[in-house]
PDB file of N, CA and C in Angstrom:
ATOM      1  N   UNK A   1     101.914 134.163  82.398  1.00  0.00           N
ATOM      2  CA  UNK A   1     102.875 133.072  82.602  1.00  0.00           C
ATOM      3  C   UNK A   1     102.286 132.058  83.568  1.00  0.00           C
ATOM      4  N   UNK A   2     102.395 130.884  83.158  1.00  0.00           N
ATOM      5  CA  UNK A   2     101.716 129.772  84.172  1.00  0.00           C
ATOM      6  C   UNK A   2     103.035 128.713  84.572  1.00  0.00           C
ATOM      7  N   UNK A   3     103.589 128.907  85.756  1.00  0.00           N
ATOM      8  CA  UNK A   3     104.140 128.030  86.214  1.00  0.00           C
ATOM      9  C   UNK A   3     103.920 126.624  86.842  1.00  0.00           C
ATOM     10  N   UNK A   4     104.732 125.908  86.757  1.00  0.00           N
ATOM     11  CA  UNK A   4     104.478 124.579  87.161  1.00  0.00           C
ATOM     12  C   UNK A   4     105.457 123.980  87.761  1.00  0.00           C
ATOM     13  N   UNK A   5     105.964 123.852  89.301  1.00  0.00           N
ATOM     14  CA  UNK A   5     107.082 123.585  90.337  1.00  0.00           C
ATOM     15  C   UNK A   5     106.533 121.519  90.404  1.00  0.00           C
ATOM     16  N   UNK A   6     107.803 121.229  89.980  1.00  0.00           N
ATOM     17  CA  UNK A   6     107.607 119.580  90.294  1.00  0.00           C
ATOM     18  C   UNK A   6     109.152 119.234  90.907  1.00  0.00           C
ATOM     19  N   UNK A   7     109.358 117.987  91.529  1.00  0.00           N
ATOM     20  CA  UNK A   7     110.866 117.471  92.129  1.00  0.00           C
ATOM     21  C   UNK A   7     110.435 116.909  93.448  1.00  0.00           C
ATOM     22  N   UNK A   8     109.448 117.696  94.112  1.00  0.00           N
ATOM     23  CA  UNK A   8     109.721 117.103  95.327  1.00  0.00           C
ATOM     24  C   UNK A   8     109.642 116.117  96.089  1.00  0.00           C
ATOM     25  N   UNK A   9     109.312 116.125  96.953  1.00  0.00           N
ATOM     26  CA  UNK A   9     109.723 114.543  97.704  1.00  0.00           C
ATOM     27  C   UNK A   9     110.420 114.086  99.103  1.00  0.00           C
ATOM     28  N   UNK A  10     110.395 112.996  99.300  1.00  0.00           N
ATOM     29  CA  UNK A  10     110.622 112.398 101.483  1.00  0.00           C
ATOM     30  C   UNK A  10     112.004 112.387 101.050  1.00  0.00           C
ATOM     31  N   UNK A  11     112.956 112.929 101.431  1.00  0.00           N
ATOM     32  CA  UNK A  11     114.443 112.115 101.536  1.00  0.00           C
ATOM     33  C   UNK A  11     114.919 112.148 102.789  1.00  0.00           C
ATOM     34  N   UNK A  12     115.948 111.692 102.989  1.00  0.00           N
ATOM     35  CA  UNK A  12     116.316 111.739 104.401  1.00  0.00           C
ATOM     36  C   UNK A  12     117.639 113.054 104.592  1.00  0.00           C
ATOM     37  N   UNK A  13     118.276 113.034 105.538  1.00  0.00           N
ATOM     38  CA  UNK A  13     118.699 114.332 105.954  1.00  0.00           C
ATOM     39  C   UNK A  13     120.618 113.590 105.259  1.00  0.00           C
ATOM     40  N   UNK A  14     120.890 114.797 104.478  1.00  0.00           N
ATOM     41  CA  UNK A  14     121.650 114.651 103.490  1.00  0.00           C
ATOM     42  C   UNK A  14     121.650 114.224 101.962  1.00  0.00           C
ATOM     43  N   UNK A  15     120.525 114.063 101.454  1.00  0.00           N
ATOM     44  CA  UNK A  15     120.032 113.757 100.241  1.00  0.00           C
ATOM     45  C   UNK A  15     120.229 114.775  99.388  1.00  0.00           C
ATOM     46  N   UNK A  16     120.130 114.532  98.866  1.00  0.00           N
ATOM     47  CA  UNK A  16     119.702 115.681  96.922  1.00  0.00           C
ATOM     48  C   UNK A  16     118.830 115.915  96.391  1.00  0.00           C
ATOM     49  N   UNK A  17     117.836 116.554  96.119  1.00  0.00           N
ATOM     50  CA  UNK A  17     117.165 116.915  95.171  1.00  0.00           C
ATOM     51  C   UNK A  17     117.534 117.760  94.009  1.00  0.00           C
ATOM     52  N   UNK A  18     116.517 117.680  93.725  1.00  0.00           N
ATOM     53  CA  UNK A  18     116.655 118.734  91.959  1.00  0.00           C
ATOM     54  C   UNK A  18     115.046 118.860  91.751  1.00  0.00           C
ATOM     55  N   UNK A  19     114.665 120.555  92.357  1.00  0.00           N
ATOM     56  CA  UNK A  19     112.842 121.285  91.711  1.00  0.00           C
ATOM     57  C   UNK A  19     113.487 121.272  90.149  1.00  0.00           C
ATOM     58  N   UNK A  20     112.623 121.366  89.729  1.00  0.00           N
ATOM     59  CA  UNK A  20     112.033 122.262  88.445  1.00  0.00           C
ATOM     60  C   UNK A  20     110.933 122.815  88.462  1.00  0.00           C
ATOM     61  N   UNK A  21     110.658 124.219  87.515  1.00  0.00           N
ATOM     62  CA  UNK A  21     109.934 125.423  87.596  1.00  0.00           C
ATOM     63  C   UNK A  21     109.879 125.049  86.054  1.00  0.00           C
ATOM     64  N   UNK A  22     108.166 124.781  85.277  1.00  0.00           N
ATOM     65  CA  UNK A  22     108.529 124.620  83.983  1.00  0.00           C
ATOM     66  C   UNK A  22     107.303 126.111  83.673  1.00  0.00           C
ATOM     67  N   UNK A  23     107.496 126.989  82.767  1.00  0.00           N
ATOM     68  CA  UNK A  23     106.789 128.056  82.040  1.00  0.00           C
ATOM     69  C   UNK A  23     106.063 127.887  80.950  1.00  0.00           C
ATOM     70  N   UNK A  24     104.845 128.349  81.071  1.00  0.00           N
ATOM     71  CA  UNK A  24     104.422 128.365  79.756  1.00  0.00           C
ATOM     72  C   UNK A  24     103.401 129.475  79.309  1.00  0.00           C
ATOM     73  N   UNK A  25     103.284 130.292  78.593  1.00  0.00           N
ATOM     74  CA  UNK A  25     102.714 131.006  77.841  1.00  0.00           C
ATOM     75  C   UNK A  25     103.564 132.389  78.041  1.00  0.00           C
ATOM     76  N   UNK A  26     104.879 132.318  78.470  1.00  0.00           N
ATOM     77  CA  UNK A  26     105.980 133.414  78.130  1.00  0.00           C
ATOM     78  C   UNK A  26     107.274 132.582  78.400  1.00  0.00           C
ATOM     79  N   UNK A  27     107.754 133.506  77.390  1.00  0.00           N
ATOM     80  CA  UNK A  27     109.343 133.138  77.417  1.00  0.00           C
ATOM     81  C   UNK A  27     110.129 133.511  79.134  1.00  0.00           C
ATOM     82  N   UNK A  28     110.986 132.694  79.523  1.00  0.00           N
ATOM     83  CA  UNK A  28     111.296 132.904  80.621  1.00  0.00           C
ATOM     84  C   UNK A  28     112.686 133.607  80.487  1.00  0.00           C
ATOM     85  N   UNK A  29     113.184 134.000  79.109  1.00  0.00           N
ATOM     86  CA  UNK A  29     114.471 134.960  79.004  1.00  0.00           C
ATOM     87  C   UNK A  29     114.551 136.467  79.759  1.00  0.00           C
ATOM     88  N   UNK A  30     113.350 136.738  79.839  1.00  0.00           N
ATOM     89  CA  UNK A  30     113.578 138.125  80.675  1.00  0.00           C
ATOM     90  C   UNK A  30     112.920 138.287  81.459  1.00  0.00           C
ATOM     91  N   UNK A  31     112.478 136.989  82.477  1.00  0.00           N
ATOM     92  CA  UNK A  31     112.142 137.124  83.901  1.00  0.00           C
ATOM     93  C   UNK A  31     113.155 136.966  84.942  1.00  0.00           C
ATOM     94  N   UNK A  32     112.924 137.781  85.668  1.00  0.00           N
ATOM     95  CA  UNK A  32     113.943 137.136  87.075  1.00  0.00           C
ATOM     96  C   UNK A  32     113.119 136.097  87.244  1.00  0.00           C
ATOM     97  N   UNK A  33     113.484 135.397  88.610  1.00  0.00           N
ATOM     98  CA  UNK A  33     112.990 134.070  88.625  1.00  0.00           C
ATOM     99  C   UNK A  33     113.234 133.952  90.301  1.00  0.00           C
ATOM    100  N   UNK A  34     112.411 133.290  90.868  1.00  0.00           N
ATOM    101  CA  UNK A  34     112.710 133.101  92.398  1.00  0.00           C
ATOM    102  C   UNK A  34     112.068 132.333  92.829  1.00  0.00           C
ATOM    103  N   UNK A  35     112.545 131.400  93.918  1.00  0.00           N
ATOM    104  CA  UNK A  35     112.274 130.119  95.065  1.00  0.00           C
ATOM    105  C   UNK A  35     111.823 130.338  95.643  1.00  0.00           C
ATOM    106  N   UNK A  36     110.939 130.324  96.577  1.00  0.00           N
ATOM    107  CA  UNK A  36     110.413 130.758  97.711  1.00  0.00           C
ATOM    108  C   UNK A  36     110.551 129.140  98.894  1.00  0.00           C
ATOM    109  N   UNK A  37     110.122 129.571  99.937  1.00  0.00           N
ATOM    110  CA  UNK A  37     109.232 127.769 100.505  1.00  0.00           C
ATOM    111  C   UNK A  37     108.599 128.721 101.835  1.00  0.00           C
ATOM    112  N   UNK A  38     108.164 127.378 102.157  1.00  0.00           N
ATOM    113  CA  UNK A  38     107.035 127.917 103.373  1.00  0.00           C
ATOM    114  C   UNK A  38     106.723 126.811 103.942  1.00  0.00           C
ATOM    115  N   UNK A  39     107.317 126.857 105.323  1.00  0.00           N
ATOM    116  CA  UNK A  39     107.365 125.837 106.408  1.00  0.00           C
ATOM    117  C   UNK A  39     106.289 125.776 107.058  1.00  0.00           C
ATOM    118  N   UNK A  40     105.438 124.553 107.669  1.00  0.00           N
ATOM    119  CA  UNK A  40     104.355 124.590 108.855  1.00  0.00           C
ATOM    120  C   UNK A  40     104.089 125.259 109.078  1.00  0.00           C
ATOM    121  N   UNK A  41     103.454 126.683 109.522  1.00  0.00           N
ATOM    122  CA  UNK A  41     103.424 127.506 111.191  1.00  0.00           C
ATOM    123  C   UNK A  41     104.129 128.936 110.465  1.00  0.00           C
ATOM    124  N   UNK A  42     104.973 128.880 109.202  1.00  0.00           N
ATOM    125  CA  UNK A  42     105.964 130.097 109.017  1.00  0.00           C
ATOM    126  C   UNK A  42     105.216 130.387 108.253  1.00  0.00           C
ATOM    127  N   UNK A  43     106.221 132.070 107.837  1.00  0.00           N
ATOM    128  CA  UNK A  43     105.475 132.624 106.469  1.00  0.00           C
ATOM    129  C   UNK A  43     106.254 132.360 105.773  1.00  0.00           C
ATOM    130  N   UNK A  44     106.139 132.729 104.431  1.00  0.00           N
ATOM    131  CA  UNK A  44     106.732 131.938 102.945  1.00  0.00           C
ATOM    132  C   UNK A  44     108.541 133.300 103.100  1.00  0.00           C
ATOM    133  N   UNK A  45     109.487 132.236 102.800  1.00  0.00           N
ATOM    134  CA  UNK A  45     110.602 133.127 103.114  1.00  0.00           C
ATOM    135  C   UNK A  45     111.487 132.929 101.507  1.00  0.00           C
ATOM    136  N   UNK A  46     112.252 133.755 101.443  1.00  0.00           N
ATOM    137  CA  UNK A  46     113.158 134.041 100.146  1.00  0.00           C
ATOM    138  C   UNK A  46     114.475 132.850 100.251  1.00  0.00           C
ATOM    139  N   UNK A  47     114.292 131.434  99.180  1.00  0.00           N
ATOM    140  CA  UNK A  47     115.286 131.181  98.952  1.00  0.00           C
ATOM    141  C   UNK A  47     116.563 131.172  98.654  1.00  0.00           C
ATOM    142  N   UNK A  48     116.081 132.261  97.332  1.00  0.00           N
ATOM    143  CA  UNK A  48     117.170 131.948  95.834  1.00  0.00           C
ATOM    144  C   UNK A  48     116.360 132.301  94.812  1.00  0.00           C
ATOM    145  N   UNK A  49     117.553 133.543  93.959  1.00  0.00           N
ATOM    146  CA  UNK A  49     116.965 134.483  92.548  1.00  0.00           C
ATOM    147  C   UNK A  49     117.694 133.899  91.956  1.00  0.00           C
ATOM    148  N   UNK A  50     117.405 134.695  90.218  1.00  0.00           N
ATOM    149  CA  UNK A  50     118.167 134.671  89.611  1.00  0.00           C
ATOM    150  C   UNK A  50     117.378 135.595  88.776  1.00  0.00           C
ATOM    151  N   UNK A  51     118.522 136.456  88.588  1.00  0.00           N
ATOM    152  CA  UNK A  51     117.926 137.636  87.618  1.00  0.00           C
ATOM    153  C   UNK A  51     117.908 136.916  85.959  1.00  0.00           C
ATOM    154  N   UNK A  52     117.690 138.268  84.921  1.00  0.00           N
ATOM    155  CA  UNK A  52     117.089 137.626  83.692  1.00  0.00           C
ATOM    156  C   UNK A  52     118.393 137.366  82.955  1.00  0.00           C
ATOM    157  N   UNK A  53     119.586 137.780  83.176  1.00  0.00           N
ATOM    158  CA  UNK A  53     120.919 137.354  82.823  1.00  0.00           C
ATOM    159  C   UNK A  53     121.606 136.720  83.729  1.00  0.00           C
ATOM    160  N   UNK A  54     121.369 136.169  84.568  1.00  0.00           N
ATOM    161  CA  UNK A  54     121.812 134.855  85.140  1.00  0.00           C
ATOM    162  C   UNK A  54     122.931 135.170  86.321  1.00  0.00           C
ATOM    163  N   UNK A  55     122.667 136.667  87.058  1.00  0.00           N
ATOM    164  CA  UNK A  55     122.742 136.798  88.942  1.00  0.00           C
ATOM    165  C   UNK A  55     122.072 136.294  89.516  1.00  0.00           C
ATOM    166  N   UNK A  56     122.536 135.675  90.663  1.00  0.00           N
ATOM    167  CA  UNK A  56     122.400 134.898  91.302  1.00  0.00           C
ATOM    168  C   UNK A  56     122.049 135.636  92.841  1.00  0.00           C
ATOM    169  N   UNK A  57     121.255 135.038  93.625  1.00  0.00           N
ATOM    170  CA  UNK A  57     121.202 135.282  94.843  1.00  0.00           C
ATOM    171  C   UNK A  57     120.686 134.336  95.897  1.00  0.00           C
ATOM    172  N   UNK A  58     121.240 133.982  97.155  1.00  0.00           N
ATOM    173  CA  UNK A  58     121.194 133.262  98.132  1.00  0.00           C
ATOM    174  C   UNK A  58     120.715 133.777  99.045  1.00  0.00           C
ATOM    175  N   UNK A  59     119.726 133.098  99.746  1.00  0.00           N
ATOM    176  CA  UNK A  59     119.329 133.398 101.529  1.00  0.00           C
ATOM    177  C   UNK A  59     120.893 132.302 101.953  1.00  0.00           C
ATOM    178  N   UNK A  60     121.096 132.850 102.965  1.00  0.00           N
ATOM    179  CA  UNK A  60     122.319 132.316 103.923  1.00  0.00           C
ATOM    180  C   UNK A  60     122.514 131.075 104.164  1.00  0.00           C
ATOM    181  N   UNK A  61     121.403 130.338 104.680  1.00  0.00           N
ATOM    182  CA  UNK A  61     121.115 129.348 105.041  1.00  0.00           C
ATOM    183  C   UNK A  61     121.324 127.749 103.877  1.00  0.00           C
ATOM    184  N   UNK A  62     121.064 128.446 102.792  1.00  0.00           N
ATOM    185  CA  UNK A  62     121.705 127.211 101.382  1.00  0.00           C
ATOM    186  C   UNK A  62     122.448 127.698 100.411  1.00  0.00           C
ATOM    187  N   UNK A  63     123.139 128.719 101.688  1.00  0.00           N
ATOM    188  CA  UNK A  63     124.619 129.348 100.640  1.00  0.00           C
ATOM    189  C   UNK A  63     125.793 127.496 100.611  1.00  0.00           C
ATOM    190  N   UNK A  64     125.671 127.274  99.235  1.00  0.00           N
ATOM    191  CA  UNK A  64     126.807 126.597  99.027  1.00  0.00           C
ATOM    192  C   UNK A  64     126.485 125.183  98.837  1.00  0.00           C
ATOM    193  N   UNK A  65     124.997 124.818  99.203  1.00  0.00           N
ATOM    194  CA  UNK A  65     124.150 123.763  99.179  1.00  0.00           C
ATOM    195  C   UNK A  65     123.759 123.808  98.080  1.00  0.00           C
ATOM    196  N   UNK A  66     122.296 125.189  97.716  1.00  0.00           N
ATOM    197  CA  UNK A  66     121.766 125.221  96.900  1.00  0.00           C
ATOM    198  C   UNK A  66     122.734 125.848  95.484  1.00  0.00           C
ATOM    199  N   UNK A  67     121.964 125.541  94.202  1.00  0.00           N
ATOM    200  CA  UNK A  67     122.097 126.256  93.018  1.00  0.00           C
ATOM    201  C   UNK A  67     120.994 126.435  92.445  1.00  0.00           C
ATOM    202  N   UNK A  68     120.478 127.578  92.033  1.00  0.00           N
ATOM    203  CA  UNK A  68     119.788 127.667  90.698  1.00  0.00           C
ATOM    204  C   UNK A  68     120.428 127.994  89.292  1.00  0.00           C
ATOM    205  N   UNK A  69     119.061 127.433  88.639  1.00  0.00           N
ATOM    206  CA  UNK A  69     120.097 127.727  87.638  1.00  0.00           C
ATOM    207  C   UNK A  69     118.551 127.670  86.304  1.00  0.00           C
ATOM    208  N   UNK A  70     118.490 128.175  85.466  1.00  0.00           N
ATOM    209  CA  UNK A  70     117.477 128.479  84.311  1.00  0.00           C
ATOM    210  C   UNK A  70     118.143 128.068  82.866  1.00  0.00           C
ATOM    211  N   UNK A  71     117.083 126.899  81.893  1.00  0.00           N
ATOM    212  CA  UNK A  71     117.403 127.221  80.707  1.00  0.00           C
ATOM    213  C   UNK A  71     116.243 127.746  80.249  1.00  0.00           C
ATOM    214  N   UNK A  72     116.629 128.898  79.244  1.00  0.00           N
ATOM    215  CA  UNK A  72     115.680 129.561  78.465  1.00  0.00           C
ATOM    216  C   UNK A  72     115.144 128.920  77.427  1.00  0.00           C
ATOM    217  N   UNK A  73     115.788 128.206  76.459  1.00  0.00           N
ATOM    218  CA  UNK A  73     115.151 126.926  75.941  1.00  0.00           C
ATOM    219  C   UNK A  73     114.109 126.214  76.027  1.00  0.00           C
ATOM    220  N   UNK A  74     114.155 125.740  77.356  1.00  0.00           N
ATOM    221  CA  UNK A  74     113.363 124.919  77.505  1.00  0.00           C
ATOM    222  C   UNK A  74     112.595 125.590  78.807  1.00  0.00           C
ATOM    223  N   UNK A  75     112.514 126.728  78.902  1.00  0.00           N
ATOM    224  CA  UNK A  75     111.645 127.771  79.767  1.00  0.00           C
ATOM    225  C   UNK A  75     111.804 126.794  81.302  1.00  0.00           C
ATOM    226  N   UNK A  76     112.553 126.835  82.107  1.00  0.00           N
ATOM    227  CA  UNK A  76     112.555 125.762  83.184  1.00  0.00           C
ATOM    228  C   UNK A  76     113.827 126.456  83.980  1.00  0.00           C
ATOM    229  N   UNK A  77     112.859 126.495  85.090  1.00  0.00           N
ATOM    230  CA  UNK A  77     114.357 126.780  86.451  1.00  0.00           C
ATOM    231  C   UNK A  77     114.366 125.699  87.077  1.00  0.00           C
ATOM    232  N   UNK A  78     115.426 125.177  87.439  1.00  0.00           N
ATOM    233  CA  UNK A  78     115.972 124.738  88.213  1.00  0.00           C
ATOM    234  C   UNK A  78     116.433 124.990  89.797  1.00  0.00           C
ATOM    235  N   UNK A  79     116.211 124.065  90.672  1.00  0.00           N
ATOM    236  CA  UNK A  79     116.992 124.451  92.034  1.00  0.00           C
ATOM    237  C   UNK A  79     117.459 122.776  92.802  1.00  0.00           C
ATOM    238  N   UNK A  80     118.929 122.971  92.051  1.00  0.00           N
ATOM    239  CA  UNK A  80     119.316 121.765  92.885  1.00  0.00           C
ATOM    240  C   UNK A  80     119.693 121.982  93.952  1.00  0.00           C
ATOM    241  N   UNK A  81     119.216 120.882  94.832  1.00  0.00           N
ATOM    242  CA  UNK A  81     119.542 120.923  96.476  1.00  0.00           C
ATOM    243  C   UNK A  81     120.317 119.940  97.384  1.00  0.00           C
ATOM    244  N   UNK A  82     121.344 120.240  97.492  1.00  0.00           N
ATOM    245  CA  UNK A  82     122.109 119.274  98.081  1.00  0.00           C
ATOM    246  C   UNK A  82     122.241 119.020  99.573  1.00  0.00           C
ATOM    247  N   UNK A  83     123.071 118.092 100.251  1.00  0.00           N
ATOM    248  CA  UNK A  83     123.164 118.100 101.216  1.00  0.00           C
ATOM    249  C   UNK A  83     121.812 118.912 102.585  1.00  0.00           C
ATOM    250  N   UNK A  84     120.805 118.554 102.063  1.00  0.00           N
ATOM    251  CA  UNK A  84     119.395 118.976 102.392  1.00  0.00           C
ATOM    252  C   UNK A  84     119.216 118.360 104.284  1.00  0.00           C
ATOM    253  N   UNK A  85     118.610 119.388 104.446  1.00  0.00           N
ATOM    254  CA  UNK A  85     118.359 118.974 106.103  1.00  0.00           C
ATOM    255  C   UNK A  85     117.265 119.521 107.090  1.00  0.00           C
ATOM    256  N   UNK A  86     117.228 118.685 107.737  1.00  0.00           N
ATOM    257  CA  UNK A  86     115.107 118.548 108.388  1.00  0.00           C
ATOM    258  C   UNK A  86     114.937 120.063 108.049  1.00  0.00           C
ATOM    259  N   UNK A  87     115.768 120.831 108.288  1.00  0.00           N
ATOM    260  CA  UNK A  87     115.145 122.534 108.591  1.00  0.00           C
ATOM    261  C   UNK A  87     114.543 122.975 107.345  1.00  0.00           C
ATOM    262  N   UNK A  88     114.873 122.436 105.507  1.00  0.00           N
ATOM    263  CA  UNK A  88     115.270 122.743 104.420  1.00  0.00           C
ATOM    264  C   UNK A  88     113.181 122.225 104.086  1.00  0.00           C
ATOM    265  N   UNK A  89     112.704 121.505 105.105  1.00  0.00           N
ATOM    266  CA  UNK A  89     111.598 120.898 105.128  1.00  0.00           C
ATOM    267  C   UNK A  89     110.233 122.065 105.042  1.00  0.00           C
ATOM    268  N   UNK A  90     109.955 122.008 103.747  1.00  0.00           N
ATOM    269  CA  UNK A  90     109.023 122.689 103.518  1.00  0.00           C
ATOM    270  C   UNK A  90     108.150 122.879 101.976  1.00  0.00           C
ATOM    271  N   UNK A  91     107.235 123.620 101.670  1.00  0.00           N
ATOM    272  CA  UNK A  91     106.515 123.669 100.845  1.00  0.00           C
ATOM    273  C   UNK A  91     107.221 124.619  99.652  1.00  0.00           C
ATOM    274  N   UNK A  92     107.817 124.319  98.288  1.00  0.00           N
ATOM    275  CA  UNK A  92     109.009 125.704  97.582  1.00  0.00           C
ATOM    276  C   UNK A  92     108.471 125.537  96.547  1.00  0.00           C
ATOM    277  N   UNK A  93     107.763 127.234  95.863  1.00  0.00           N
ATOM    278  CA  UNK A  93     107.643 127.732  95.373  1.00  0.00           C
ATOM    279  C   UNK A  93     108.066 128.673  94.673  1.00  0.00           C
ATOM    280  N   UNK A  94     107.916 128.447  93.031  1.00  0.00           N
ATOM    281  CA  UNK A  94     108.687 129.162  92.109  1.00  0.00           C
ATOM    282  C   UNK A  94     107.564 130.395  91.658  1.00  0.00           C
ATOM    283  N   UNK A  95     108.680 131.389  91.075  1.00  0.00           N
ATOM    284  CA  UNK A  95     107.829 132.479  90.975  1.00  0.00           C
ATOM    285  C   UNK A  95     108.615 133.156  90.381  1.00  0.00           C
ATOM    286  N   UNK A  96     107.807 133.867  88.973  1.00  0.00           N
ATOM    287  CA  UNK A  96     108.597 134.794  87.998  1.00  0.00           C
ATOM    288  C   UNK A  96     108.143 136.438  88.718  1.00  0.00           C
ATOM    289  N   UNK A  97     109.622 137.126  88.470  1.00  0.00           N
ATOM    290  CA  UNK A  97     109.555 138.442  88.918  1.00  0.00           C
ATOM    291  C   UNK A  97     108.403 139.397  88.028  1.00  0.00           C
ATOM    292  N   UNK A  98     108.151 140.470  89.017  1.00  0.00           N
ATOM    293  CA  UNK A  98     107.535 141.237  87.685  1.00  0.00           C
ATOM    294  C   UNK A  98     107.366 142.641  87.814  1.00  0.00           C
ATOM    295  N   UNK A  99     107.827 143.332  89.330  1.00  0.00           N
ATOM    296  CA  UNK A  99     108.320 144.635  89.816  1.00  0.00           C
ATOM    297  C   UNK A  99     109.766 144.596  90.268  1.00  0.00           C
ATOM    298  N   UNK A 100     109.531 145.733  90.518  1.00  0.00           N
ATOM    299  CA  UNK A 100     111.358 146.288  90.487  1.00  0.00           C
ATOM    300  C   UNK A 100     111.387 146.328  91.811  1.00  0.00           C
ATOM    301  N   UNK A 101     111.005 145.872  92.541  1.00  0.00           N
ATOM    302  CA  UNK A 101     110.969 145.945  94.296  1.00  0.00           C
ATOM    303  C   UNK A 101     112.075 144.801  94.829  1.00  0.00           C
ATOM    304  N   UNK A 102     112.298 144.895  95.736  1.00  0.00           N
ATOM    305  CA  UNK A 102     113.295 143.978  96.164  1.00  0.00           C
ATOM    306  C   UNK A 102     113.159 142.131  95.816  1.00  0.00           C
ATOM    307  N   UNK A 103     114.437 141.559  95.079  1.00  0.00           N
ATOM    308  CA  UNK A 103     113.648 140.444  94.579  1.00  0.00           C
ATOM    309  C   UNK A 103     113.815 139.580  95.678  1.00  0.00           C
ATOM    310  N   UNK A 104     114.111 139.922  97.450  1.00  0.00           N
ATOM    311  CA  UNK A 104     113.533 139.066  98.725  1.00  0.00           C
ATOM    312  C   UNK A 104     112.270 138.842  98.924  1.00  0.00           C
ATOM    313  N   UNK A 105     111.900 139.799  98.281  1.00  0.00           N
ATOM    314  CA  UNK A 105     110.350 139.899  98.712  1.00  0.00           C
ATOM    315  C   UNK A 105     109.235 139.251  97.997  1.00  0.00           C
ATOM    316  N   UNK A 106     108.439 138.558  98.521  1.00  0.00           N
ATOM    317  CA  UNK A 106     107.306 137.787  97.626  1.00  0.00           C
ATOM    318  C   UNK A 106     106.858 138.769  96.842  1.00  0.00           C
ATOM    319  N   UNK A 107     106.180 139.975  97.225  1.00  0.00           N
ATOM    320  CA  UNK A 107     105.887 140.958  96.556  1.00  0.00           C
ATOM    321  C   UNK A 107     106.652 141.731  95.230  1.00  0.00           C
ATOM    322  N   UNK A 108     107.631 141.316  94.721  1.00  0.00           N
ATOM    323  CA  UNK A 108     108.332 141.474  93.548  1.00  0.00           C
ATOM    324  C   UNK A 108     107.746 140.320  92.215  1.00  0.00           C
ATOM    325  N   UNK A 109     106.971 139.412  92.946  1.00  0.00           N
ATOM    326  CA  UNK A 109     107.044 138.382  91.796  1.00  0.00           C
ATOM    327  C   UNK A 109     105.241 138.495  91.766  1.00  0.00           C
ATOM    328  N   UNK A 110     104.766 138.582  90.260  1.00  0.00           N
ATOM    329  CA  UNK A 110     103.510 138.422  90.424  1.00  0.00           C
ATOM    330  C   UNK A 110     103.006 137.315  89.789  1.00  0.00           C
ATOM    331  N   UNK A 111     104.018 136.211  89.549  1.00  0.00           N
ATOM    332  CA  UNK A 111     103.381 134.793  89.361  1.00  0.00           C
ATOM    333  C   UNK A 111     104.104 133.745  89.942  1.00  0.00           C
ATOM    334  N   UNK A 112     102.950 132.782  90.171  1.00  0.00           N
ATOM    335  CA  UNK A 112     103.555 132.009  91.104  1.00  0.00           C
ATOM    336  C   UNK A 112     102.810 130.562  90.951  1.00  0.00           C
ATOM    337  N   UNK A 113     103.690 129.690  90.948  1.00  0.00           N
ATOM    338  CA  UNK A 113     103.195 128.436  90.985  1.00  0.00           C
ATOM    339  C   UNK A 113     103.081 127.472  91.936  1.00  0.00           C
ATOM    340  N   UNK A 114     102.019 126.384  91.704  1.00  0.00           N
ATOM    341  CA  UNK A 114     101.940 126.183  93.227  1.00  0.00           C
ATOM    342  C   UNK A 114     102.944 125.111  93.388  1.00  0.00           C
ATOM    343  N   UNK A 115     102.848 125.183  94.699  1.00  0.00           N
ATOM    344  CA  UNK A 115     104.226 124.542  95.181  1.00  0.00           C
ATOM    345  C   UNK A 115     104.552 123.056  95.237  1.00  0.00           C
ATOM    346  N   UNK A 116     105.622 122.541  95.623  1.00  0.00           N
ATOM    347  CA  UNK A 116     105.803 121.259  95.629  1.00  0.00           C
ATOM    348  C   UNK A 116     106.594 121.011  97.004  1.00  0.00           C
ATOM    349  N   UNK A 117     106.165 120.021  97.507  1.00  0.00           N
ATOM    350  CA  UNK A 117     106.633 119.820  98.960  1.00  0.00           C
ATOM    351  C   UNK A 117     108.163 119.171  98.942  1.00  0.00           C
ATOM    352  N   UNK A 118     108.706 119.421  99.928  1.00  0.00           N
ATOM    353  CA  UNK A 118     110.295 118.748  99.988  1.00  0.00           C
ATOM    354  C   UNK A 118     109.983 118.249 101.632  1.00  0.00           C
ATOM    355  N   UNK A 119     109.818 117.200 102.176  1.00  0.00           N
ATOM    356  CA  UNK A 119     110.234 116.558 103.458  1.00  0.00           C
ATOM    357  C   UNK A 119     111.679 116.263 103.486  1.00  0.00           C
ATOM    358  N   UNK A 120     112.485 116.867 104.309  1.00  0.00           N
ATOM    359  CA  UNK A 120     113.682 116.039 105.153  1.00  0.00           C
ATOM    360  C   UNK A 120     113.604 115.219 105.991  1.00  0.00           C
ATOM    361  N   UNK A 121     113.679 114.199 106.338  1.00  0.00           N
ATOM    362  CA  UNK A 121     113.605 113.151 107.497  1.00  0.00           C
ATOM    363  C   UNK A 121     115.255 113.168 108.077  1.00  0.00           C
ATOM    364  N   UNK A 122     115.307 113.052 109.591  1.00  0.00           N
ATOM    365  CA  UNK A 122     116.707 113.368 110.012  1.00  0.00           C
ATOM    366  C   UNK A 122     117.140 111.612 109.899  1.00  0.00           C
TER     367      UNK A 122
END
């Protein structure tokens, strides 16, 4: 599976975005699917899943902000981001699952695409 994360971009603090995660050389119907990002100085931390029937999971922090969301169709996740802010500022990376290990963990997903930057400006 070769992923490809595009959307990002400078906005200022309260803006919107919308990533996309586009797939190609597997169907993305029976991957979980997961966000990652990775700030300056940090290590890469757990956004937002979504299993291969369409559970959902949140880190705390863009409970209610963020959504993901996947069409199988058109092999493409989604992560719209709303109400976005300086902290949200970082490098996010999509990544199809591919062990049964916890899907917080980078280590659950063994593909990964490279990332696309999101700046918040306050």
């Amino acid at each position: 599976v070769q992923l490809q994360a595009s959307g990002g971009g400078l906005v200022k603090a309260g803006d919107s975005l919308r990533l996309s995660c586009a797939a190609s050389g597997r169907t993305l119907s029976t991957y979980g699917m997961g966000w990652f990002r990775q700030a300056p100085g940090k290590e890469r931390e757990f956004v937002v899943a979504i299993t291969w029937i369409g559970s959902t999971a949140y880190t705390d922090s863009v409970k209610g902000r963020f959504t993901i969301s996947k069409d199988n169709a058109k092999a493409t996740v989604y992560l719209q981001m709303n109400s976005l802010k300086p902290e949200d500022t970082a490098v996010y990376y999509c990544a199809a699952r591919t062990a049964g290990s916890s899907p917080y963990s980078p280590a659950a997903y063994g593909y990964w695409g490279r990332g696309t930057l999101v700046t918040v400006s306050s």
